[in-house]
PDB file of N, CA and C in Angstrom:
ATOM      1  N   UNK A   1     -10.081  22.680 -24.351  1.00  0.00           N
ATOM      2  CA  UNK A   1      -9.342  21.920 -23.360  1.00  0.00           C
ATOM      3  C   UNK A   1      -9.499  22.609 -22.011  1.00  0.00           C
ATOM      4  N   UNK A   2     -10.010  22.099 -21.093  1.00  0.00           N
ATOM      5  CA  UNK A   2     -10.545  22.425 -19.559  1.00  0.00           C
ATOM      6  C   UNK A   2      -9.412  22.246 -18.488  1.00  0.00           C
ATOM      7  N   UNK A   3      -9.231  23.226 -17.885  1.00  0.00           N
ATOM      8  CA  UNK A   3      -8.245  22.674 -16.870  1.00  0.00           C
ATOM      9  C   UNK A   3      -8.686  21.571 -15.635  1.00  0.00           C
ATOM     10  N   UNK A   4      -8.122  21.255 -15.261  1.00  0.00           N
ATOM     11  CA  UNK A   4      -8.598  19.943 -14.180  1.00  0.00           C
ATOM     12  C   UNK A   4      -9.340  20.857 -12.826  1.00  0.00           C
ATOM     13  N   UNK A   5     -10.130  20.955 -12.311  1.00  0.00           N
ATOM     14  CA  UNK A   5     -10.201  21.559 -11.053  1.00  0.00           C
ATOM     15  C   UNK A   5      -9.596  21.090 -10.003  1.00  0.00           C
ATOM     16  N   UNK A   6      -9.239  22.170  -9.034  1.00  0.00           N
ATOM     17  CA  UNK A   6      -8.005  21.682  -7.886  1.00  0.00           C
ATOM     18  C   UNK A   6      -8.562  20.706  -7.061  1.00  0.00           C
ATOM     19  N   UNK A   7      -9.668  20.508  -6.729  1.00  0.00           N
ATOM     20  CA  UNK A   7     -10.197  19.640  -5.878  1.00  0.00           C
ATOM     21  C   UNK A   7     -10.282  18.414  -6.389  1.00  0.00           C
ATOM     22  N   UNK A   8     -10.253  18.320  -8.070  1.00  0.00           N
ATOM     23  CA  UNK A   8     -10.378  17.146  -8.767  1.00  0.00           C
ATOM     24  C   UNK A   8      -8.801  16.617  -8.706  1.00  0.00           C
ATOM     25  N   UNK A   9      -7.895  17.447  -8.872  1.00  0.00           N
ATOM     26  CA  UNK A   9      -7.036  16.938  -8.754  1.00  0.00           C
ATOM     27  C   UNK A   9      -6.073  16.250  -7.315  1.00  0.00           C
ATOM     28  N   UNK A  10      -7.013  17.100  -6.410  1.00  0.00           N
ATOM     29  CA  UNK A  10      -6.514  16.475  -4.967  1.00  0.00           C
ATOM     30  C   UNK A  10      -6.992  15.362  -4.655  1.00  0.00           C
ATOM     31  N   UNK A  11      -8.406  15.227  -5.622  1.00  0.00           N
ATOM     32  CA  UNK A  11      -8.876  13.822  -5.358  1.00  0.00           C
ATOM     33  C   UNK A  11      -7.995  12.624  -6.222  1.00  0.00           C
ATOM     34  N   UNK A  12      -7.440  12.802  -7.112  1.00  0.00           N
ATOM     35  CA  UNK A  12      -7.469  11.612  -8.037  1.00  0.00           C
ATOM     36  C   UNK A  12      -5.797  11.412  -7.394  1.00  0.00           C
ATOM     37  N   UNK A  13      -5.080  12.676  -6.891  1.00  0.00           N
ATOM     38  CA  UNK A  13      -3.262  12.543  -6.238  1.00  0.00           C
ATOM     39  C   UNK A  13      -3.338  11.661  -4.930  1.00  0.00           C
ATOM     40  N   UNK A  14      -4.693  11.738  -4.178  1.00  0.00           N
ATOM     41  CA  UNK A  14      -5.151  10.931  -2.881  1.00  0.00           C
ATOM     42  C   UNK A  14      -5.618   9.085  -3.791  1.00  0.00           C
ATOM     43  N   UNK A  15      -6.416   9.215  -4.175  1.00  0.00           N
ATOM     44  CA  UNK A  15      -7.021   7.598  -4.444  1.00  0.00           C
ATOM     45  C   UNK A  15      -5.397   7.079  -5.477  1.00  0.00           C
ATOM     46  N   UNK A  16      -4.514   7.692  -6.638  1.00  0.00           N
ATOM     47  CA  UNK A  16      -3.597   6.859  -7.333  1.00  0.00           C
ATOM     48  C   UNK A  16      -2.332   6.580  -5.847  1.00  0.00           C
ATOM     49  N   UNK A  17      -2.162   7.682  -4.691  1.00  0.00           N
ATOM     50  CA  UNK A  17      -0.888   7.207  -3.702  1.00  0.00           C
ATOM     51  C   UNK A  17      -1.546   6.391  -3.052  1.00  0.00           C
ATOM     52  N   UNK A  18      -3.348   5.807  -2.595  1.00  0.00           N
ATOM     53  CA  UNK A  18      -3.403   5.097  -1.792  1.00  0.00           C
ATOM     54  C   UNK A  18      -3.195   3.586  -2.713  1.00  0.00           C
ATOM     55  N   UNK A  19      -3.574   3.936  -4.144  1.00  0.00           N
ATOM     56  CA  UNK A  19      -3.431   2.606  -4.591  1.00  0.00           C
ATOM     57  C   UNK A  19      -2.113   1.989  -5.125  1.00  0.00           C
ATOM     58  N   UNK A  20      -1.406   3.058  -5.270  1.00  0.00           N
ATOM     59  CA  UNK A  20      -0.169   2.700  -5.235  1.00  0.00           C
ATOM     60  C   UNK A  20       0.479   2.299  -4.034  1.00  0.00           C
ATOM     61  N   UNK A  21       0.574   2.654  -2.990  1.00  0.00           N
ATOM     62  CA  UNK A  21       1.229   2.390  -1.812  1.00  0.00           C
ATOM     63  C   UNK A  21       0.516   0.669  -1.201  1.00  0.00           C
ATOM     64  N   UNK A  22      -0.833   0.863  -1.416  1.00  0.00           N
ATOM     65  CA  UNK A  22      -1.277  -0.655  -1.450  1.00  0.00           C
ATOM     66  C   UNK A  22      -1.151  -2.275  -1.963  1.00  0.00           C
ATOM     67  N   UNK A  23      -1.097  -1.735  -3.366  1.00  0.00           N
ATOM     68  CA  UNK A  23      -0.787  -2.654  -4.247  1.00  0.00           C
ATOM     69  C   UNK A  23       0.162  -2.772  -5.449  1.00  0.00           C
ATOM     70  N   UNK A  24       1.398  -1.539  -5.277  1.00  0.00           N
ATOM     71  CA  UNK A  24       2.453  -1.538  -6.097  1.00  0.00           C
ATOM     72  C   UNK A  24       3.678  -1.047  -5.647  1.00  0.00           C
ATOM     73  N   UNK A  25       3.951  -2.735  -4.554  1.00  0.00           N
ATOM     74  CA  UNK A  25       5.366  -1.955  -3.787  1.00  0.00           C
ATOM     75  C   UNK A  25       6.325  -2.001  -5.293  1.00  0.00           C
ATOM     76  N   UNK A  26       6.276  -2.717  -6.358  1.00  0.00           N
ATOM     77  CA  UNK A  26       7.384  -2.230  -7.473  1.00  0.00           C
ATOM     78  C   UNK A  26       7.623  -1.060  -7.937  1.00  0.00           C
ATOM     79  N   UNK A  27       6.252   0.210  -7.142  1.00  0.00           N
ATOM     80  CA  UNK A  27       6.902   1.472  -7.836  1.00  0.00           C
ATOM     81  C   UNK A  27       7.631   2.175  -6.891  1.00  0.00           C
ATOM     82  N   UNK A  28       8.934   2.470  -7.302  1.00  0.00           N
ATOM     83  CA  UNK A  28       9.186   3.635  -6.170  1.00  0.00           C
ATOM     84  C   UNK A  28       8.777   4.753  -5.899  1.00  0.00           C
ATOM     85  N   UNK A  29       8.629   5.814  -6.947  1.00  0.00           N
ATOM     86  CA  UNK A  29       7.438   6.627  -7.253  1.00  0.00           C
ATOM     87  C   UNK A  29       6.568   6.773  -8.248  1.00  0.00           C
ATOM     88  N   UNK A  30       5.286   7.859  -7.871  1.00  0.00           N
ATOM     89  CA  UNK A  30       4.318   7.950  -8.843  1.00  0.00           C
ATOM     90  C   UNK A  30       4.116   9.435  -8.828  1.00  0.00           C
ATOM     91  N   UNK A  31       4.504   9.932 -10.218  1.00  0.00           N
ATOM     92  CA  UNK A  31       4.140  11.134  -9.821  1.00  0.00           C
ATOM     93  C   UNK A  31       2.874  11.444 -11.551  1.00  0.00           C
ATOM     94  N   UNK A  32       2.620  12.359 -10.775  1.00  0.00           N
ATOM     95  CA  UNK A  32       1.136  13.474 -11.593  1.00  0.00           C
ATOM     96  C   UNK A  32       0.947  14.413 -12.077  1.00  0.00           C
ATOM     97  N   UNK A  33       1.397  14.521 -13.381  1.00  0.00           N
ATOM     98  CA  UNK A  33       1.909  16.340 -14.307  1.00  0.00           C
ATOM     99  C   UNK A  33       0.316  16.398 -15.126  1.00  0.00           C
ATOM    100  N   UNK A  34      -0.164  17.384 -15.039  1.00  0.00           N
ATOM    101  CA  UNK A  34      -1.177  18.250 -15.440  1.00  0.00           C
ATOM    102  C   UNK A  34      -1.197  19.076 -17.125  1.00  0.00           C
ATOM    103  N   UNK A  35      -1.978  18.853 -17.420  1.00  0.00           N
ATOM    104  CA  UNK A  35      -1.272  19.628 -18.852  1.00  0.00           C
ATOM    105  C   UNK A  35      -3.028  19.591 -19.822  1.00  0.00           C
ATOM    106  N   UNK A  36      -4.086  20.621 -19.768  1.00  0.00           N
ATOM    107  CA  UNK A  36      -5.223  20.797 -19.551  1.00  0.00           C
ATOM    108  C   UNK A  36      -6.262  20.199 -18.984  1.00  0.00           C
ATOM    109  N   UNK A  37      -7.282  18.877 -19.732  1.00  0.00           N
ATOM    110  CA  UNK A  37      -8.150  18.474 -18.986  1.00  0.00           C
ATOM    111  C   UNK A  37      -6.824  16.765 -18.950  1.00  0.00           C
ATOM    112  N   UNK A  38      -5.567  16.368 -18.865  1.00  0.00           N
ATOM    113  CA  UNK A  38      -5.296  15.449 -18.954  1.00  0.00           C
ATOM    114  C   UNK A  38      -4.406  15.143 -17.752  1.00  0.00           C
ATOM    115  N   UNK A  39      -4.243  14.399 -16.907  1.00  0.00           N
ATOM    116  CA  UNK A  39      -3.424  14.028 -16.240  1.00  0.00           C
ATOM    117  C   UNK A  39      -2.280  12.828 -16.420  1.00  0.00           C
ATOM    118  N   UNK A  40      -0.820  12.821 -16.055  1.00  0.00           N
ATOM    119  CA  UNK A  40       0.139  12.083 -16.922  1.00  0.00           C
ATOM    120  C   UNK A  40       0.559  11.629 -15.585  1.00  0.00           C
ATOM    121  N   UNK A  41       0.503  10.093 -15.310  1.00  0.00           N
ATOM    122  CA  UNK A  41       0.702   9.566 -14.502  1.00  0.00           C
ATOM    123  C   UNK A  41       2.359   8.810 -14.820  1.00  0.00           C
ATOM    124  N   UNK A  42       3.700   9.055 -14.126  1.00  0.00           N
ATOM    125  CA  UNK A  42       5.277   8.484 -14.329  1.00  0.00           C
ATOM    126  C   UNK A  42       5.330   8.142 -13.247  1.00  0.00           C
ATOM    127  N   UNK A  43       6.425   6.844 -13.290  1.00  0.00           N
ATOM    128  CA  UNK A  43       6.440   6.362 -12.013  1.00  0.00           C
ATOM    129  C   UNK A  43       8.149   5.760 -12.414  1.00  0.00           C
ATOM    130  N   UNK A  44       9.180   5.456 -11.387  1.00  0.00           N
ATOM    131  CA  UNK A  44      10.149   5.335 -11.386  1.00  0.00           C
ATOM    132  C   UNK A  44       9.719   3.713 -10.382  1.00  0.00           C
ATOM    133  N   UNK A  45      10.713   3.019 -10.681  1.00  0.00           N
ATOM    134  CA  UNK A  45      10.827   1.447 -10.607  1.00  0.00           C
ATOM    135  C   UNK A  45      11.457   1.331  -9.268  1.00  0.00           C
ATOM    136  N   UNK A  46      11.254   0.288  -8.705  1.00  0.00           N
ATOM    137  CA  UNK A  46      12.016  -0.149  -7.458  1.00  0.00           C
ATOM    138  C   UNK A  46      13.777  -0.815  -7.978  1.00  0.00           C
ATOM    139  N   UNK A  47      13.521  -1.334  -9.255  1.00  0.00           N
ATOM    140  CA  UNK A  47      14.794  -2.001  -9.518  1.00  0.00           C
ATOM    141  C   UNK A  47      15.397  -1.147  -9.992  1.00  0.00           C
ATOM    142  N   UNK A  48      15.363   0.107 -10.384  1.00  0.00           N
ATOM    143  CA  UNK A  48      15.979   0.797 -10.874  1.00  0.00           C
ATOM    144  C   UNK A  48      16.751   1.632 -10.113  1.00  0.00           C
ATOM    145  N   UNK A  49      18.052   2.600 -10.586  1.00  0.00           N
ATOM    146  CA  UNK A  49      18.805   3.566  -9.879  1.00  0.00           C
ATOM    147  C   UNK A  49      18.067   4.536  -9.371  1.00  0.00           C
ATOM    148  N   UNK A  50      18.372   4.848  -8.102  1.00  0.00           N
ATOM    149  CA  UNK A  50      17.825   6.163  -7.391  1.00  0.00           C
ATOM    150  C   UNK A  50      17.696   7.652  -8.058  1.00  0.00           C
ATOM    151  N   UNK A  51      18.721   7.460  -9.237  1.00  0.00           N
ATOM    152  CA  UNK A  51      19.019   8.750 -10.263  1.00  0.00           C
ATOM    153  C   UNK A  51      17.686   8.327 -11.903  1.00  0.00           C
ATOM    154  N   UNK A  52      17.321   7.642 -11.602  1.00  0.00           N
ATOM    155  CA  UNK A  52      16.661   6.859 -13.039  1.00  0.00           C
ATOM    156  C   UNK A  52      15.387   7.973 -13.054  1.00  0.00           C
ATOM    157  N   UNK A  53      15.286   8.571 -14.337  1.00  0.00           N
ATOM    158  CA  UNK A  53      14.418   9.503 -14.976  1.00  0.00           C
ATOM    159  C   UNK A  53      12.807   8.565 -14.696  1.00  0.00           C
ATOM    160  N   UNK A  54      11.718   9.505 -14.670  1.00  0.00           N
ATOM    161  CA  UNK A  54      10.287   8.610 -13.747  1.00  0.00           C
ATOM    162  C   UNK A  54       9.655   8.685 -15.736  1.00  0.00           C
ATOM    163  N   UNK A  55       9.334   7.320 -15.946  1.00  0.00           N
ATOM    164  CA  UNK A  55       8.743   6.810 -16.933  1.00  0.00           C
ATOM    165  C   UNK A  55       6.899   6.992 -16.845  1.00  0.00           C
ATOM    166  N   UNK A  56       6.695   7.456 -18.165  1.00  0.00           N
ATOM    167  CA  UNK A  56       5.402   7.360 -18.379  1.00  0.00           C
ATOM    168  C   UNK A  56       4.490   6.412 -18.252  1.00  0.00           C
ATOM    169  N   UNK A  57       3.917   5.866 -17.847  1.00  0.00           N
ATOM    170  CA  UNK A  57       2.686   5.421 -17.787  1.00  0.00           C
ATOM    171  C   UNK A  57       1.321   5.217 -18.408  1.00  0.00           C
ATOM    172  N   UNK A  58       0.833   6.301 -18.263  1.00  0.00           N
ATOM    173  CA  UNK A  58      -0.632   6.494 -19.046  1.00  0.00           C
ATOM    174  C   UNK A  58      -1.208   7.872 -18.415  1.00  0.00           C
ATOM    175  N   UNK A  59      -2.197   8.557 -19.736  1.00  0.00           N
ATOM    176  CA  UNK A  59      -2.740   9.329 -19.604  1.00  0.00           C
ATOM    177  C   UNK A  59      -3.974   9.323 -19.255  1.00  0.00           C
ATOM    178  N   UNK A  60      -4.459  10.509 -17.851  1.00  0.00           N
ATOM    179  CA  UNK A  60      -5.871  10.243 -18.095  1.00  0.00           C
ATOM    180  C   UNK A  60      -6.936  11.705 -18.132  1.00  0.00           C
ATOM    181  N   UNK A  61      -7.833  11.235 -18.716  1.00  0.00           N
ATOM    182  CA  UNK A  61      -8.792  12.329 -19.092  1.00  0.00           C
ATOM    183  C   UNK A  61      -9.934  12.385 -18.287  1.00  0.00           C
ATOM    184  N   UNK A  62     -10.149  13.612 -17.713  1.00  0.00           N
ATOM    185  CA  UNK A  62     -11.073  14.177 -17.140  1.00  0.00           C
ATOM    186  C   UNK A  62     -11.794  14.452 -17.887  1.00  0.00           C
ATOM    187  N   UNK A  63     -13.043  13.962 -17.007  1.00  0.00           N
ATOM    188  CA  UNK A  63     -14.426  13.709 -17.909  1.00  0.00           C
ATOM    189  C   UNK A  63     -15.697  14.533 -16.722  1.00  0.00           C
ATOM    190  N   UNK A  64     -15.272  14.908 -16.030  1.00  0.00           N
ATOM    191  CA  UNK A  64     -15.916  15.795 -15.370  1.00  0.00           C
ATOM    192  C   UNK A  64     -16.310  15.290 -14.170  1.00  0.00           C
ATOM    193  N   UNK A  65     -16.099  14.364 -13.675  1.00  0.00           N
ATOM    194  CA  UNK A  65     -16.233  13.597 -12.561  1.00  0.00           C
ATOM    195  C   UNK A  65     -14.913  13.316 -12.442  1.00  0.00           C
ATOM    196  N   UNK A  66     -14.896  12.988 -10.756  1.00  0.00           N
ATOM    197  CA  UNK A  66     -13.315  12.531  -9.980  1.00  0.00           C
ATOM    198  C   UNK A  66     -13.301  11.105  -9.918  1.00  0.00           C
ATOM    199  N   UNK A  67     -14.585  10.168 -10.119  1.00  0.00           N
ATOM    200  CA  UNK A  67     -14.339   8.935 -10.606  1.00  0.00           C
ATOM    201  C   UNK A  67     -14.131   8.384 -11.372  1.00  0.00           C
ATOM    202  N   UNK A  68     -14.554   9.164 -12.700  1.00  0.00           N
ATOM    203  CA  UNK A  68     -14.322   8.837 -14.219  1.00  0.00           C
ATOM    204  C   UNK A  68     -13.626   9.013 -14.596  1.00  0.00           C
ATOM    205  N   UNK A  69     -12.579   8.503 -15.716  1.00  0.00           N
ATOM    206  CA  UNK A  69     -11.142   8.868 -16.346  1.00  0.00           C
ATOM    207  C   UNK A  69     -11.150   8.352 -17.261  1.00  0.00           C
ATOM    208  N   UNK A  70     -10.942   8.658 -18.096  1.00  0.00           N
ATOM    209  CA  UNK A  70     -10.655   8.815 -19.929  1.00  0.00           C
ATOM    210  C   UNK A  70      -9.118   8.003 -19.790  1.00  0.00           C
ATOM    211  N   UNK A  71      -8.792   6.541 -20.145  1.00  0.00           N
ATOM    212  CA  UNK A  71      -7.703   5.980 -20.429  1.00  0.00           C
ATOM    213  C   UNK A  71      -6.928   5.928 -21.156  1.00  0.00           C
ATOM    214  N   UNK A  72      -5.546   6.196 -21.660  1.00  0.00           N
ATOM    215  CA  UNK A  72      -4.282   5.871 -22.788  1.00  0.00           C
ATOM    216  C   UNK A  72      -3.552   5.370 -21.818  1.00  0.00           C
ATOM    217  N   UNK A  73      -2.901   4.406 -22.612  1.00  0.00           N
ATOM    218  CA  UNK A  73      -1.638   3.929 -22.295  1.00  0.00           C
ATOM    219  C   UNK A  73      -0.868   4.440 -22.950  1.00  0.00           C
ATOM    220  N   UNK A  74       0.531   4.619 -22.179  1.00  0.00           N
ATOM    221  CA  UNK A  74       1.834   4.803 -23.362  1.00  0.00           C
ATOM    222  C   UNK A  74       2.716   3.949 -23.642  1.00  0.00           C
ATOM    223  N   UNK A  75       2.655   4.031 -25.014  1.00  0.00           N
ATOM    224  CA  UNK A  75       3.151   3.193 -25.791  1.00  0.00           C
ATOM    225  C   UNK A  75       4.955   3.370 -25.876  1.00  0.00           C
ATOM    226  N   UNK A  76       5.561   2.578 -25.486  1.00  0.00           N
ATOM    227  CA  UNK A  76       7.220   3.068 -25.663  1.00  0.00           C
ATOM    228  C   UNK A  76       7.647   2.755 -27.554  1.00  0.00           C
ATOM    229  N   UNK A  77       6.996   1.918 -27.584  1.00  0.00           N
ATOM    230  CA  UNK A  77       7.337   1.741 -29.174  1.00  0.00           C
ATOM    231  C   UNK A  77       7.416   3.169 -29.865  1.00  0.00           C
ATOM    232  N   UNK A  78       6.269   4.037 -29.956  1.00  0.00           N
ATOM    233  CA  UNK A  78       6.525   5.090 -30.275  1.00  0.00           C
ATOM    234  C   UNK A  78       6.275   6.360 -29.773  1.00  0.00           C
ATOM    235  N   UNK A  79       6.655   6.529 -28.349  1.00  0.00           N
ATOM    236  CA  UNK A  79       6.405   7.273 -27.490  1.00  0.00           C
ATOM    237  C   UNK A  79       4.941   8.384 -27.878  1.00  0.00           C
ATOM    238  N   UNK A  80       4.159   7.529 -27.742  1.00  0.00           N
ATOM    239  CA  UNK A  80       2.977   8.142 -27.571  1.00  0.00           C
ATOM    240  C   UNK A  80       2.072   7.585 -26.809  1.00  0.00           C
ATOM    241  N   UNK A  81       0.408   8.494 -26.366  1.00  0.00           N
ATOM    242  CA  UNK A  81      -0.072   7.811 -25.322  1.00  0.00           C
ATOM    243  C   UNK A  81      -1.172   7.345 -26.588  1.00  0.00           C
ATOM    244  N   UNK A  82      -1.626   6.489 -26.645  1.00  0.00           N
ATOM    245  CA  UNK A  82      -3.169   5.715 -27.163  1.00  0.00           C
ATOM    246  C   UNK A  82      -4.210   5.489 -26.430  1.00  0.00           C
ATOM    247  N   UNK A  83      -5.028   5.919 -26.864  1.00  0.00           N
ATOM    248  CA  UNK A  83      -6.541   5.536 -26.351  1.00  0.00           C
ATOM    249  C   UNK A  83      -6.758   4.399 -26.055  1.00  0.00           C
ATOM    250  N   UNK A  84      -7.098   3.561 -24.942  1.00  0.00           N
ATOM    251  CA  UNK A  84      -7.336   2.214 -25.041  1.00  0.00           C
ATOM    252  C   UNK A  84      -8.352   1.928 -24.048  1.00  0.00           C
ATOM    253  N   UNK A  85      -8.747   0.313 -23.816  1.00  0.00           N
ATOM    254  CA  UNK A  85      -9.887  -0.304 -23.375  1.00  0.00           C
ATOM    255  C   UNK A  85      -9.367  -0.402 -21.623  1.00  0.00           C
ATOM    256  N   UNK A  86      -9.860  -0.243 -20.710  1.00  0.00           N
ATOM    257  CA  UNK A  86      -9.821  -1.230 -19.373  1.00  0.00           C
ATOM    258  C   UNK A  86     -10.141  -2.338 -19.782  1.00  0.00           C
ATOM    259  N   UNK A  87      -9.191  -3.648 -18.390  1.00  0.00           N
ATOM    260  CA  UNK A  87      -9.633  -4.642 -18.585  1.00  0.00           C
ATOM    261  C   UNK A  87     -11.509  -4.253 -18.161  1.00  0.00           C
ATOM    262  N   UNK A  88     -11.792  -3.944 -17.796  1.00  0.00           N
ATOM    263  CA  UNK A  88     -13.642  -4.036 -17.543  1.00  0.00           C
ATOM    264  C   UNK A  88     -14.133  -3.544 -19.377  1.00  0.00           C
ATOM    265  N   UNK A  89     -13.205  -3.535 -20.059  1.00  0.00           N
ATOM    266  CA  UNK A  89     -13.904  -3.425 -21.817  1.00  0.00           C
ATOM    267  C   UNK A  89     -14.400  -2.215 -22.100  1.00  0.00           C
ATOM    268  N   UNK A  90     -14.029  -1.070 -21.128  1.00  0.00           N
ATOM    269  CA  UNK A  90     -14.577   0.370 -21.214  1.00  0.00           C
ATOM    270  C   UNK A  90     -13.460   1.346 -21.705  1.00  0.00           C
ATOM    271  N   UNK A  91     -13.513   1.969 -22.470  1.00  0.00           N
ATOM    272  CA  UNK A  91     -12.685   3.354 -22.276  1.00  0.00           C
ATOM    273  C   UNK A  91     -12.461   4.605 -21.051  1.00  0.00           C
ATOM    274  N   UNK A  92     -13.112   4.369 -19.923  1.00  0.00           N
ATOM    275  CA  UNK A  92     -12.887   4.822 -18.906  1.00  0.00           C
ATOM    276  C   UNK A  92     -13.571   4.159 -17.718  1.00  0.00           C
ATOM    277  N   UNK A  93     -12.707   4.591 -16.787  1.00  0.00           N
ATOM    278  CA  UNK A  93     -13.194   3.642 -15.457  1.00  0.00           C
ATOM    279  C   UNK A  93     -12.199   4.852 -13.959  1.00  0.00           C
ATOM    280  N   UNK A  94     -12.164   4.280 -13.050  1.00  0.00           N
ATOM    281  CA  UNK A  94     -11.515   5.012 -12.209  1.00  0.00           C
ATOM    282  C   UNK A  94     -10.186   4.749 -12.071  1.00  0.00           C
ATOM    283  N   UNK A  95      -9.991   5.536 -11.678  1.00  0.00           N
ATOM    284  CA  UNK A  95      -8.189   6.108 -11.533  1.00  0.00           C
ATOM    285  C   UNK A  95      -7.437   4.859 -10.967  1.00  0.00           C
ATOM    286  N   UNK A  96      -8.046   4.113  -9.945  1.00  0.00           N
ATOM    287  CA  UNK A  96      -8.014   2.766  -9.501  1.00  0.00           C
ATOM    288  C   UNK A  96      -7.102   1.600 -10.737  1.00  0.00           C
ATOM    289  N   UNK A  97      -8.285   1.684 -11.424  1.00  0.00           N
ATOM    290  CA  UNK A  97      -8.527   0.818 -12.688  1.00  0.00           C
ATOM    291  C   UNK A  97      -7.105   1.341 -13.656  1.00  0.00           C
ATOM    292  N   UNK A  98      -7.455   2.524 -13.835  1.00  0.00           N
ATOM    293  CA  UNK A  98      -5.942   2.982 -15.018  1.00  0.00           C
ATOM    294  C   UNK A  98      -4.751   2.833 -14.727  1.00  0.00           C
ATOM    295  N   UNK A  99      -4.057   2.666 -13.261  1.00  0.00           N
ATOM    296  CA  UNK A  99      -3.280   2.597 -12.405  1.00  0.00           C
ATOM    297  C   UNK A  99      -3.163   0.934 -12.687  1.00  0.00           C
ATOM    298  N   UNK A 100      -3.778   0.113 -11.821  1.00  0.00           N
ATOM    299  CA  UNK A 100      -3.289  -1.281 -12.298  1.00  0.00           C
ATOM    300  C   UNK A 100      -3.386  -1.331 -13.218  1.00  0.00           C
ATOM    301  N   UNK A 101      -4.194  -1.375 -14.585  1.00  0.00           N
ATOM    302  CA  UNK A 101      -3.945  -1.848 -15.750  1.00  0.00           C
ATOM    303  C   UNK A 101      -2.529  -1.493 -16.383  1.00  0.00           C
ATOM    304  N   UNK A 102      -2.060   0.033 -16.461  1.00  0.00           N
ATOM    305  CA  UNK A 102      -0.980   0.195 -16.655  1.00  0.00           C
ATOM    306  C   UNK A 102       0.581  -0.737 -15.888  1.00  0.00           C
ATOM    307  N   UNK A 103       0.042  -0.441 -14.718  1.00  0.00           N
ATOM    308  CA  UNK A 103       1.273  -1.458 -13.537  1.00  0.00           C
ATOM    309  C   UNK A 103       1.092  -2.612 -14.273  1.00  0.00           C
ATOM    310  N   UNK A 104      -0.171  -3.732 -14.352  1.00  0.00           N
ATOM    311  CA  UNK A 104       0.213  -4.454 -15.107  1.00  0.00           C
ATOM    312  C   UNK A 104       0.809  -5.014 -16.155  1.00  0.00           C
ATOM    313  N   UNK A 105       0.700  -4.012 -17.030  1.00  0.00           N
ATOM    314  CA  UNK A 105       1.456  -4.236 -17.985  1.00  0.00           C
ATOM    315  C   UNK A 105       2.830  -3.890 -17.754  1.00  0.00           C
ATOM    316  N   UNK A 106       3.505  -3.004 -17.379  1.00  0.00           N
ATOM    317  CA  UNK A 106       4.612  -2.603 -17.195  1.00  0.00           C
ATOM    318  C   UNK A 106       5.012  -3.275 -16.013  1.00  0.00           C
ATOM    319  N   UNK A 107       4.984  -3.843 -15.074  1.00  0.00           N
ATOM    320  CA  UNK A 107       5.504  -4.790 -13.986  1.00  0.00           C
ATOM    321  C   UNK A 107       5.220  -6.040 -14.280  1.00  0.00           C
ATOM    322  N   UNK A 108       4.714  -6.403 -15.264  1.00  0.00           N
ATOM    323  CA  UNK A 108       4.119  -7.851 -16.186  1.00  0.00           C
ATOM    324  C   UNK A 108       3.545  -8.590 -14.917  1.00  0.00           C
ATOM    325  N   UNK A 109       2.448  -8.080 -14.408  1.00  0.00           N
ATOM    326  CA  UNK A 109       2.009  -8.725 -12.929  1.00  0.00           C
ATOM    327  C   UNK A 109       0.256  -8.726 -13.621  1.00  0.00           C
ATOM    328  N   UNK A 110      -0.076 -10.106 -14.595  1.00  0.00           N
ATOM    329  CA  UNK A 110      -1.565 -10.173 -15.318  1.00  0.00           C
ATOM    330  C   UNK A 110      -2.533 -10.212 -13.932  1.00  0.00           C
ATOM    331  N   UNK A 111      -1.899 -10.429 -12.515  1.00  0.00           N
ATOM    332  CA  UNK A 111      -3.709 -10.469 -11.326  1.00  0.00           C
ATOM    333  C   UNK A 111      -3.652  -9.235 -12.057  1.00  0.00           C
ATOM    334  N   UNK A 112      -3.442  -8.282 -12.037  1.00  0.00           N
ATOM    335  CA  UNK A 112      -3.924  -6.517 -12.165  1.00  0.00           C
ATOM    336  C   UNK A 112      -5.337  -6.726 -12.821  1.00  0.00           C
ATOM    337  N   UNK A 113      -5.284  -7.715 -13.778  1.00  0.00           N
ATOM    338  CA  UNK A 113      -6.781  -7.822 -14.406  1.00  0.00           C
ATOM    339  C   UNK A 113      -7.187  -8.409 -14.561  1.00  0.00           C
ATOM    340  N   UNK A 114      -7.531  -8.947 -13.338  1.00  0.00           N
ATOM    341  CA  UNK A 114      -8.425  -9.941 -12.457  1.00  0.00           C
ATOM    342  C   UNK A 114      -9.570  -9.575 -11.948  1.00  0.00           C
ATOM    343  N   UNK A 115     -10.702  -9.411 -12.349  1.00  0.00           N
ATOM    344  CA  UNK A 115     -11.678  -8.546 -11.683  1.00  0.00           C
ATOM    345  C   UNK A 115     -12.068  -8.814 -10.640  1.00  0.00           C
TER     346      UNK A 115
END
């Protein structure tokens, strides 16, 4: 298990706040916990209390490039993250991509995967 490099990670904390701030005024925040080669993307709700704990999202995996990312979603059913597809039918795509697909599902907003 590889740690993320700092520059990788300044890149991927820059492209998820621009795409968040662009196209997901429903999050209030997004934040980015580190934990070897994986990054854990939580984000706290606009409808929710100002005190409301920041919910998981999805995990992503560094694949050795700052464009590429290894996708899970997390699953609340049983609080775990799963491996899964982008809408583009890939197991990884850019940080872009893991970001709406997740928002989509969790803000139930289907343009997200609209190509």
């Amino acid at each position: 298990m590889a740690k993320i490099p700092d520059a990788a990670r300044v890149a991927l904390e820059h492209r998820l706040h621009t795409r968040h701030t662009a196209r997901w005024p429903g999050l209030r925040t997004l934040t980015v916990r580190y934990r070897g080669d994986f990054a854990y993307l939580d984000a706290t709700f606009t409808d929710e209390d100002d005190d409301a704990e920041p919910y998981p999202l999805c995990r992503l995996r560094y694949t050795g490039r700052s464009d590429l990312w290894g996708f899970a979603i997390y699953l609340d059913s049983n609080a775990t993250y799963e491996d899964s597809f982008l809408p583009t039918g890939q197991p990884a795509g850019t940080p872009e991509q893991a970001l709406d697909c997740a928002c989509g599902l969790y803000l139930a907003d289907p343009t997200a995967w609209i190509q």
